[in-house]
N, C-alpha and C. Protein backbone atom coordinates (compact mmCIF):
# COMPACT_ATOMS: atom_id res chain seq x y z
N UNK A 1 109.82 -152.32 8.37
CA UNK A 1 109.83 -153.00 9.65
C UNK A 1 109.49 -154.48 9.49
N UNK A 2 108.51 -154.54 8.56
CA UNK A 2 107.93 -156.57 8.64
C UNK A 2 109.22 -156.66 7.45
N UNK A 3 109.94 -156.34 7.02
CA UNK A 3 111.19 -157.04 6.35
C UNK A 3 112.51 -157.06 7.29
N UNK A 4 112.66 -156.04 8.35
CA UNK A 4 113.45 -156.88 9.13
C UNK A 4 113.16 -157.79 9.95
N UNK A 5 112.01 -158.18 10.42
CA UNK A 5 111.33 -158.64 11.48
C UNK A 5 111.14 -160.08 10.59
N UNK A 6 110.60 -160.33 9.30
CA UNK A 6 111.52 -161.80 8.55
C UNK A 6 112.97 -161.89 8.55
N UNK A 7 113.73 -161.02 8.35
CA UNK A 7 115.44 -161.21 8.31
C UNK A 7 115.60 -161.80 9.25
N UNK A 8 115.22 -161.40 10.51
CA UNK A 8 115.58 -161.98 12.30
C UNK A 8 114.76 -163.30 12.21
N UNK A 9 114.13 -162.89 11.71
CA UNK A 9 112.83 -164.77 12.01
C UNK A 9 113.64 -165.82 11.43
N UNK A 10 114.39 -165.13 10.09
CA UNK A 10 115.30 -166.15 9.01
C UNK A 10 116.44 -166.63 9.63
N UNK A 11 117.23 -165.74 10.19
CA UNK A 11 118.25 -165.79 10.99
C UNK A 11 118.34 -166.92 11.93
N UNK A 12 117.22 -166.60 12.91
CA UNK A 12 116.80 -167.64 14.08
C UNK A 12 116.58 -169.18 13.56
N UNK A 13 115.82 -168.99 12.79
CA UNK A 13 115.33 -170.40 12.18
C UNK A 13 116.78 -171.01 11.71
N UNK A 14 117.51 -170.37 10.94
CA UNK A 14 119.00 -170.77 9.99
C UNK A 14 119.97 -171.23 11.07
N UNK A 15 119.58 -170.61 12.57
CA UNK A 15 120.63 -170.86 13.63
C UNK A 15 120.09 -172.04 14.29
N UNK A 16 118.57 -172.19 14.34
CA UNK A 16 118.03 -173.47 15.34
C UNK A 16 118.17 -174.66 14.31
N UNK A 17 118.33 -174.66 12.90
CA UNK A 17 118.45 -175.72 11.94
C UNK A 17 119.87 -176.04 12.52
N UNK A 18 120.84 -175.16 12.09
CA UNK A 18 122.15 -175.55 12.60
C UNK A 18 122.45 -176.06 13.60
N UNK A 19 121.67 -175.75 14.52
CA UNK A 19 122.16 -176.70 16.15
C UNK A 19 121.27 -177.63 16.41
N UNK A 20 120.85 -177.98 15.42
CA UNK A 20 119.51 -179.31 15.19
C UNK A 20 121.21 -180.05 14.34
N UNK A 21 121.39 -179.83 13.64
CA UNK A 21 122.03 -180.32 12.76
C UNK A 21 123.28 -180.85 13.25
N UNK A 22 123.84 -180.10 14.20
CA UNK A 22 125.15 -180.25 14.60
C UNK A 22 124.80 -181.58 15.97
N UNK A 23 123.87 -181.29 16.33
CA UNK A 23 123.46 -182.60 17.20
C UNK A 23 123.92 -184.34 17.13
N UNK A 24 124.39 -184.85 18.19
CA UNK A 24 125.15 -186.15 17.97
C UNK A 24 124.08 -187.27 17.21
N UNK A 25 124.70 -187.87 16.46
CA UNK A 25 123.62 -188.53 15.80
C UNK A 25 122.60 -189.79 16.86
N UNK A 26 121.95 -190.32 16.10
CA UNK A 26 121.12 -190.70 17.61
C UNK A 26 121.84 -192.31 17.32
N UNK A 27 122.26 -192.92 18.28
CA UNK A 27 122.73 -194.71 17.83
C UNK A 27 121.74 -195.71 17.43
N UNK A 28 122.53 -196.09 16.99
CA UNK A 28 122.11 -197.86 15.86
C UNK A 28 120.47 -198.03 16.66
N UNK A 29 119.58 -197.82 15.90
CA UNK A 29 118.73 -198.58 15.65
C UNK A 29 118.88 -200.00 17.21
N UNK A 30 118.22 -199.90 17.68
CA UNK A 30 117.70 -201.34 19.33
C UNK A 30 117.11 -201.70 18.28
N UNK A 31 117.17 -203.13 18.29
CA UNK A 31 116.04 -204.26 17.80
C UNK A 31 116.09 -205.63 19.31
N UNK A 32 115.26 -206.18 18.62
CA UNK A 32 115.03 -207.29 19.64
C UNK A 32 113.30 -208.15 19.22
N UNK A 33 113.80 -209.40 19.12
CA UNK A 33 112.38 -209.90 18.71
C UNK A 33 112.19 -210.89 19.46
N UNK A 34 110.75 -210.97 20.42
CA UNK A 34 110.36 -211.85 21.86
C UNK A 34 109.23 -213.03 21.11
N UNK A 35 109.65 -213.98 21.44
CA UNK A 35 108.81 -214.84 21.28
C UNK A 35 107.72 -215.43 22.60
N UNK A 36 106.91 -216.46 21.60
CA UNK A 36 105.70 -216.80 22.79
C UNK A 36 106.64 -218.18 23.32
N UNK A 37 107.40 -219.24 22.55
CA UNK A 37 107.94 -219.97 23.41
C UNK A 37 109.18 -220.18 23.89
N UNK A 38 109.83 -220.97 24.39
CA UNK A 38 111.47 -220.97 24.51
C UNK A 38 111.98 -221.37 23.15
N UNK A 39 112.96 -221.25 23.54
CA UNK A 39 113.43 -221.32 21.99
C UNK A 39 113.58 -220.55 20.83
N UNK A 40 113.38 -219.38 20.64
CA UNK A 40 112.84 -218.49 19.72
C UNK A 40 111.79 -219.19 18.58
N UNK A 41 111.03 -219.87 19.70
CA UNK A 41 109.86 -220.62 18.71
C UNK A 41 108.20 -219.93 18.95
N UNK A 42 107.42 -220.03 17.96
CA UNK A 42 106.16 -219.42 18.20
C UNK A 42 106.03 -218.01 17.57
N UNK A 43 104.85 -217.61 17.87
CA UNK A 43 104.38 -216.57 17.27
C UNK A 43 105.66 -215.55 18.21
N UNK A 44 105.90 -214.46 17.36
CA UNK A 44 107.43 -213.77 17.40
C UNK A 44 106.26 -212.29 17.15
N UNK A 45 107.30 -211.41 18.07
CA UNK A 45 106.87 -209.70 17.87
C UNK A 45 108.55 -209.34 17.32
N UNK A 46 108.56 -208.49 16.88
CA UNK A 46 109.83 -207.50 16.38
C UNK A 46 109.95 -206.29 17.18
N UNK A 47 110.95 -205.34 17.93
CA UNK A 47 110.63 -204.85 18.60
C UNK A 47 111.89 -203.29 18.22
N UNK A 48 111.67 -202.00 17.64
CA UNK A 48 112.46 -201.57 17.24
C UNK A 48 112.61 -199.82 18.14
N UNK A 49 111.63 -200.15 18.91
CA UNK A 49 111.69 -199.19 19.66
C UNK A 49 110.60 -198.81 20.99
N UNK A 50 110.40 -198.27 21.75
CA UNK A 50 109.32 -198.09 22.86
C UNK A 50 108.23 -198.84 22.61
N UNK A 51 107.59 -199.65 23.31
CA UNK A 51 106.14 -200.16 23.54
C UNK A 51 105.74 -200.02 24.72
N UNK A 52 104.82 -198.64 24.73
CA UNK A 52 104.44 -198.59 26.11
C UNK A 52 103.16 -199.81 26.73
N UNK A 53 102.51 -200.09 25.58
CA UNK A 53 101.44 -201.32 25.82
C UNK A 53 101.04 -202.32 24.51
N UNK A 54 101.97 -203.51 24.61
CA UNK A 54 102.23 -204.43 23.72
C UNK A 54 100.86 -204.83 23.55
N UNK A 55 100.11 -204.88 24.66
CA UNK A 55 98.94 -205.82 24.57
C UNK A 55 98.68 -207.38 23.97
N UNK A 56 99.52 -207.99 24.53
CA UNK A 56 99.80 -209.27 24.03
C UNK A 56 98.77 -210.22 24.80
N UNK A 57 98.84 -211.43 24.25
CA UNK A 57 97.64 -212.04 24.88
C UNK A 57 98.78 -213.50 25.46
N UNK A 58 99.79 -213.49 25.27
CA UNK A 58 100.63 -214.63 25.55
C UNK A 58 102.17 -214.57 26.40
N UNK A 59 102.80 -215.47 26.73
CA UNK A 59 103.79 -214.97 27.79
C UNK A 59 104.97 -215.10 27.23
N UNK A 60 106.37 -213.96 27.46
CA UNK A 60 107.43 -213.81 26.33
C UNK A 60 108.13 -215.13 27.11
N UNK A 61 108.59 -215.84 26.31
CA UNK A 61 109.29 -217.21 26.77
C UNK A 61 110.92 -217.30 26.25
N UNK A 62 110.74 -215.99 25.17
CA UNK A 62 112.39 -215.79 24.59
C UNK A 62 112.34 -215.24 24.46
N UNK A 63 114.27 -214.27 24.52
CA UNK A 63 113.96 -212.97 23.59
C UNK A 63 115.20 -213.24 23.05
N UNK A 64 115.53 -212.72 21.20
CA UNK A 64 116.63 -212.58 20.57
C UNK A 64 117.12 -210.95 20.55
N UNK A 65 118.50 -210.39 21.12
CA UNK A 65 118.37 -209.45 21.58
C UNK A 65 119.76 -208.97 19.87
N UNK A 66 118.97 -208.35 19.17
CA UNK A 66 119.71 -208.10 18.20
C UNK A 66 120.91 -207.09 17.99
N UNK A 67 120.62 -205.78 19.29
CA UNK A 67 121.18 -204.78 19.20
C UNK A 67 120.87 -203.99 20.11
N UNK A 68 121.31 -203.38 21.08
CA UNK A 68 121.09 -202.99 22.15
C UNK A 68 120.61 -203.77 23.88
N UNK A 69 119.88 -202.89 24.10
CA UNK A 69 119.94 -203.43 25.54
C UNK A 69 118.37 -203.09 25.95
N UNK A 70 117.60 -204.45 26.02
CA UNK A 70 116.39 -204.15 26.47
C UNK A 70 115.61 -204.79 27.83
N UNK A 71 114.56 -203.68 27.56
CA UNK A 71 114.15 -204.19 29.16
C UNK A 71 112.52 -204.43 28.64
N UNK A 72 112.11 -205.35 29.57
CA UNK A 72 110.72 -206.19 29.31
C UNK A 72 110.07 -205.72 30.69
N UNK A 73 108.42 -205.15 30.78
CA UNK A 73 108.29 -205.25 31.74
C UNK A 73 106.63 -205.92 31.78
N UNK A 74 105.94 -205.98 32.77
CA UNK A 74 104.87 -207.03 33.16
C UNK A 74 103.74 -206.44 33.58
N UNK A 75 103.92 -204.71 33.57
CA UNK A 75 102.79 -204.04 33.23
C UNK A 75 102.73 -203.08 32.05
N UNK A 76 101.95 -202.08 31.65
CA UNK A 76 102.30 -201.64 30.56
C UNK A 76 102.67 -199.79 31.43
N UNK A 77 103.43 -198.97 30.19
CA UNK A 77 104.07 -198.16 30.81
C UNK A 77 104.95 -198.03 31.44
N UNK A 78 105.96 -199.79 31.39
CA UNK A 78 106.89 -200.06 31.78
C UNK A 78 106.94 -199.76 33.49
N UNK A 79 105.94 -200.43 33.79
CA UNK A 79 105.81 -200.24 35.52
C UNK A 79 105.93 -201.87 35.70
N UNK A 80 105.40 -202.22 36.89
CA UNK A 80 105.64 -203.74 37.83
C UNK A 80 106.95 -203.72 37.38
N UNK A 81 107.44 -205.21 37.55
CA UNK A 81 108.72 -205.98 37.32
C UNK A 81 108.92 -206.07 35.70
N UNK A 82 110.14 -205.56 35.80
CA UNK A 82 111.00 -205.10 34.92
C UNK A 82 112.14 -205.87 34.89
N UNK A 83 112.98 -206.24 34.10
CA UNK A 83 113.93 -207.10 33.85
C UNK A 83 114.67 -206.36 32.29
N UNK A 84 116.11 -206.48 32.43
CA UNK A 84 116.85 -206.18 31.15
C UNK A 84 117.39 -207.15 30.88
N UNK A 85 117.44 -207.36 29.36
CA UNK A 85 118.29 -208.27 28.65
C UNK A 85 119.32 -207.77 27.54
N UNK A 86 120.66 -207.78 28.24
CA UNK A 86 121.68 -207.49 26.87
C UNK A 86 122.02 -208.44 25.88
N UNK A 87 121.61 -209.72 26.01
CA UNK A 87 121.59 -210.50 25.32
C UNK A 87 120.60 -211.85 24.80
N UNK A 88 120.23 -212.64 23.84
CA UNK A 88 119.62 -213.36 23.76
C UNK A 88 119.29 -213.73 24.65
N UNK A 89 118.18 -214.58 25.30
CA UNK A 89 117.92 -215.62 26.33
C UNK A 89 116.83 -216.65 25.55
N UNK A 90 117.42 -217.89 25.68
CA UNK A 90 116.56 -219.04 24.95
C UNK A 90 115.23 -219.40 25.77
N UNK A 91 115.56 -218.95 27.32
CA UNK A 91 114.74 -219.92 28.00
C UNK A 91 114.01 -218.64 29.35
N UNK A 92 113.18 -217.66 29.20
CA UNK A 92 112.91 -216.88 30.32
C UNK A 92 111.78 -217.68 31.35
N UNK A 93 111.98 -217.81 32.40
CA UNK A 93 111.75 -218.33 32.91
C UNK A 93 109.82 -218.07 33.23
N UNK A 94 109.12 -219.44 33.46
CA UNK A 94 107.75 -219.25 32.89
C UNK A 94 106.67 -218.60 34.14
N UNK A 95 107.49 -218.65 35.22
CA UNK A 95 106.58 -218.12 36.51
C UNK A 95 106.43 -216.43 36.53
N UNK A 96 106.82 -215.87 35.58
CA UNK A 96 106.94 -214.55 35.36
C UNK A 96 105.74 -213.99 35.03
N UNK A 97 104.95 -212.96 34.93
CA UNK A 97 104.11 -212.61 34.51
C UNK A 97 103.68 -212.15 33.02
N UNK A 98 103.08 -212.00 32.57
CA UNK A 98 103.06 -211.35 30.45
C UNK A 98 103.46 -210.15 30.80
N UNK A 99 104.51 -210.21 29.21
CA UNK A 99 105.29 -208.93 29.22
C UNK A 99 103.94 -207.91 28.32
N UNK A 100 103.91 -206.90 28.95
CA UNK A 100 103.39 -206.15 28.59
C UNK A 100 103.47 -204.46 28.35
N UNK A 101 105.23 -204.34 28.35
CA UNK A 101 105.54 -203.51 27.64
C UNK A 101 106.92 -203.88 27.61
N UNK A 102 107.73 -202.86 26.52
CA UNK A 102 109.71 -202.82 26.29
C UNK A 102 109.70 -201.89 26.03
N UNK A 103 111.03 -201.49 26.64
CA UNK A 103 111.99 -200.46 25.62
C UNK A 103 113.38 -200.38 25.62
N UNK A 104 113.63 -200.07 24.52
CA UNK A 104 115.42 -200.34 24.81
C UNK A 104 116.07 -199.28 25.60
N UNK A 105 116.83 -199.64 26.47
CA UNK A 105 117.81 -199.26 27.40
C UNK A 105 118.64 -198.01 26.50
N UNK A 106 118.89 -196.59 27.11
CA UNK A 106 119.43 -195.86 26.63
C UNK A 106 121.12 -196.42 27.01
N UNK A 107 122.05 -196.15 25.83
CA UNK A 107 123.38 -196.45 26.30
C UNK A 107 124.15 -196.00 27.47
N UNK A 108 123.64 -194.58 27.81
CA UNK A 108 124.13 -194.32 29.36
C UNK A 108 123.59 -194.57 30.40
N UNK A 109 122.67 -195.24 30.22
CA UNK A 109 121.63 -196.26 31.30
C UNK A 109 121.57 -197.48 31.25
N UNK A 110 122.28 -198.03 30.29
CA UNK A 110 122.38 -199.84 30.25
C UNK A 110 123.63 -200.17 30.98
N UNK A 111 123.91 -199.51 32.02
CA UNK A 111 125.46 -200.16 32.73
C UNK A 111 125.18 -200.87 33.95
């Protein structure tokens, strides 16, 4: 009985690997790196995936948007004002509040 009861355990496991496996691959790597001034000048973060709380002590003044589609927001946990960027911006405008969290935009949600 405990040798079929591994056969079925083996089975299961051999079938949940497989549909792990067969799963769409996940896309390219989001990057994006925010700087403290305009320009992509100043102390620079790299940003390659979720930050629920950057904890930054300074205000994002650029962002170089390398790959994907991201969103910056001004509390952490990605609450208050939120803003997306699909592309570079040299110059974010300075009346904004500190970004204090990102994450990149899923592709069926960046439209």
């Amino acid at each position: 009985m405990l040798t079929l009861r591994r056969t079925v355990l083996a089975a299961l496991l051999a079938g949940a690997a497989t549909l792990v496996g067969a799963a769409a691959p996940p896309p390219a790597e989001a990057v994006a790196i925010i700087y403290r001034d305009i320009g992509f000048r100043g102390p620079a973060l790299t940003l390659t995936g979720p930050e629920p709380d950057l904890a930054l002590r300074w205000p994002v003044r650029s962002i170089r948007v390398q790959r994907g589609v991201w969103e910056l927001c001004a509390r952490p946990n990605y609450r208050g004002l939120c803003t997306r960027y699909e592309a570079s911006e040299r110059s974010i405008p300075s009346a904004r509040e500190y970004t204090q969290s990102a994450r990149p935009v899923p592709a069926d949600d960046a439209d």
